[in-house]
C-alpha atoms as a PDB file:
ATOM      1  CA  UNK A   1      51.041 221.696 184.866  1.00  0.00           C
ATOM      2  CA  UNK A   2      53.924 219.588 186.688  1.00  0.00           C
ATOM      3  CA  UNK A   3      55.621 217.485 184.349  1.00  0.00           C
ATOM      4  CA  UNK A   4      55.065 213.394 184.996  1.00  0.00           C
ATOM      5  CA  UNK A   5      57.438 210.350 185.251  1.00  0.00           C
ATOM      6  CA  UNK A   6      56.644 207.374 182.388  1.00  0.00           C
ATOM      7  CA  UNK A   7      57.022 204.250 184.091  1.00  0.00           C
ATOM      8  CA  UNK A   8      56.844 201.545 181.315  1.00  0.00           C
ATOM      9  CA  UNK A   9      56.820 198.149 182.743  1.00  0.00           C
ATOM     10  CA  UNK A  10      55.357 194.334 182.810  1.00  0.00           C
ATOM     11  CA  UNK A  11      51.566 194.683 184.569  1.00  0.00           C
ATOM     12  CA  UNK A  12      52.947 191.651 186.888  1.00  0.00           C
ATOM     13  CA  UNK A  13      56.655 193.588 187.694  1.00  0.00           C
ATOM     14  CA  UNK A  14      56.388 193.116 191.900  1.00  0.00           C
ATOM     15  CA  UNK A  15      58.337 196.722 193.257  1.00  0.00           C
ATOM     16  CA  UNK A  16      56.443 199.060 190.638  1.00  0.00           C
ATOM     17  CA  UNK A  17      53.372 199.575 193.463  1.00  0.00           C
ATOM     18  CA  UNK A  18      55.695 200.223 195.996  1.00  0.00           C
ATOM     19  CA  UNK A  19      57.739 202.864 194.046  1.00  0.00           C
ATOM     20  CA  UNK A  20      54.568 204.270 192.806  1.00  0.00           C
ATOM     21  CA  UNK A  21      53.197 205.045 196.377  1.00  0.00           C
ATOM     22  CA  UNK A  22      56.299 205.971 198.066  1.00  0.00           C
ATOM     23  CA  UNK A  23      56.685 208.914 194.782  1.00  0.00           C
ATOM     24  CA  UNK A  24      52.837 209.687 194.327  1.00  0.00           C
ATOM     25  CA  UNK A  25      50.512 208.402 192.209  1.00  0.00           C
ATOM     26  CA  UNK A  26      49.783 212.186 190.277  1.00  0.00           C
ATOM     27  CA  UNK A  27      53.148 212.148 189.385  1.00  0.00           C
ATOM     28  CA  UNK A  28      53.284 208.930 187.554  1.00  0.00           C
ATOM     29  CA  UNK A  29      51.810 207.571 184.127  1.00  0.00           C
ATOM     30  CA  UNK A  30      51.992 204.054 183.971  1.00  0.00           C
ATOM     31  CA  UNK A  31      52.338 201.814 180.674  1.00  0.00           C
ATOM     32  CA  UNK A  32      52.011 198.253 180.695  1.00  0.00           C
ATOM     33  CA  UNK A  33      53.721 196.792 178.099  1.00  0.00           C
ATOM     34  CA  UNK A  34      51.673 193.513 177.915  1.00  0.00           C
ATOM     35  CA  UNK A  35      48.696 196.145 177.112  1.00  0.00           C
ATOM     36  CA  UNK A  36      50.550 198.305 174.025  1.00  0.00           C
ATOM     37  CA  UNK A  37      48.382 196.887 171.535  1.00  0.00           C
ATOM     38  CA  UNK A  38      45.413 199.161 173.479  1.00  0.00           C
ATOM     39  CA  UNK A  39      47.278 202.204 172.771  1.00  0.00           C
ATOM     40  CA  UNK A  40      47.167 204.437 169.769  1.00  0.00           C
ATOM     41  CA  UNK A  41      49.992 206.831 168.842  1.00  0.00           C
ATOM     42  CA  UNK A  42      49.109 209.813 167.690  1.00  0.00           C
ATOM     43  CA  UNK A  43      52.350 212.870 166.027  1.00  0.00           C
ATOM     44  CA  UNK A  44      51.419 216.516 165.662  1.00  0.00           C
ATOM     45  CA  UNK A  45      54.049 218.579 164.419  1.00  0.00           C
ATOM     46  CA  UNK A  46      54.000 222.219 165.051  1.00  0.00           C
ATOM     47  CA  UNK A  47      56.188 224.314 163.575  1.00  0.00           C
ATOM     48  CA  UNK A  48      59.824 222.987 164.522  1.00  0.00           C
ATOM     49  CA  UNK A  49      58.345 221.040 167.533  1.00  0.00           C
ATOM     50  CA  UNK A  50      56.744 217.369 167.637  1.00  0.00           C
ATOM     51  CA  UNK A  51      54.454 215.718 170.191  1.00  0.00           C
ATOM     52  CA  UNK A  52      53.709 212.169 170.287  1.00  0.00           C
ATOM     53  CA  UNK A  53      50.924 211.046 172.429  1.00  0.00           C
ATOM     54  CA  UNK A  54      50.062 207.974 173.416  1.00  0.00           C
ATOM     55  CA  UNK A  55      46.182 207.253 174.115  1.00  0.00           C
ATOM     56  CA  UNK A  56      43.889 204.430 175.255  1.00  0.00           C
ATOM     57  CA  UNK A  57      40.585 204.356 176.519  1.00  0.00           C
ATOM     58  CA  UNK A  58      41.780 204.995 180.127  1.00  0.00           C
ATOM     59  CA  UNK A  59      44.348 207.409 179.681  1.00  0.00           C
ATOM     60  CA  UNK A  60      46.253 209.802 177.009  1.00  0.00           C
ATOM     61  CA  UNK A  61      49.867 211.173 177.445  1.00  0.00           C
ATOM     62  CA  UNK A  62      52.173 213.364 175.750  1.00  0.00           C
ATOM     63  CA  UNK A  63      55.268 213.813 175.465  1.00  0.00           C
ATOM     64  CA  UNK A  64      55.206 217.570 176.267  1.00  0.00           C
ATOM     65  CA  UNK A  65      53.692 215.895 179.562  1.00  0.00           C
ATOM     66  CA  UNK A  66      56.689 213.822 180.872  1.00  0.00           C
ATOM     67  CA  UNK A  67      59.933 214.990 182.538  1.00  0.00           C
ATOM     68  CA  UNK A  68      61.542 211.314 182.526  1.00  0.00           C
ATOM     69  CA  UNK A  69      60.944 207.456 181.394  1.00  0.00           C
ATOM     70  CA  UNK A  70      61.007 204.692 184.223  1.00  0.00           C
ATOM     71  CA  UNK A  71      61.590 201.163 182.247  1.00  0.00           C
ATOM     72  CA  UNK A  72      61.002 198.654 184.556  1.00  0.00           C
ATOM     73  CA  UNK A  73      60.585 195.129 183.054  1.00  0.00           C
END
């Protein structure tokens, strides 16, 4: 699995599309941040190691998942 990039921005921030295209949309996850209250976190802890995902009805993430954090406001 290739690690992803977590772009965390405004749903109306103009140059996120373009950057999205231009890198590929499988290697993005996109958070809106006028849309956090649809997201649940969820921590498991495993041994020495923590995950915290973040899940909605569209889409889940961890944080095993991502390589680097994009925020755009």
């Amino acid at each position: 699995m290739r690690k992803k990039i977590l772009v965390v921005t405004s749903a109306e921030e103009p140059n996120v599309p373009d950057v999205l295209s231009f890198l590929g949309e499988e290697e993005i996850v996109r958070i809106n941040t006028d849309s956090l209250g649809d997201y649940r976190v969820i921590l498991r802890a495993k041994g020495s190691e923590i995950d915290i995902e973040l899940t909605s009805d569209q889409k889940s993430v961890g944080s095993s998942e991502i390589k680097s954090i994009w925020y755009r406001r």
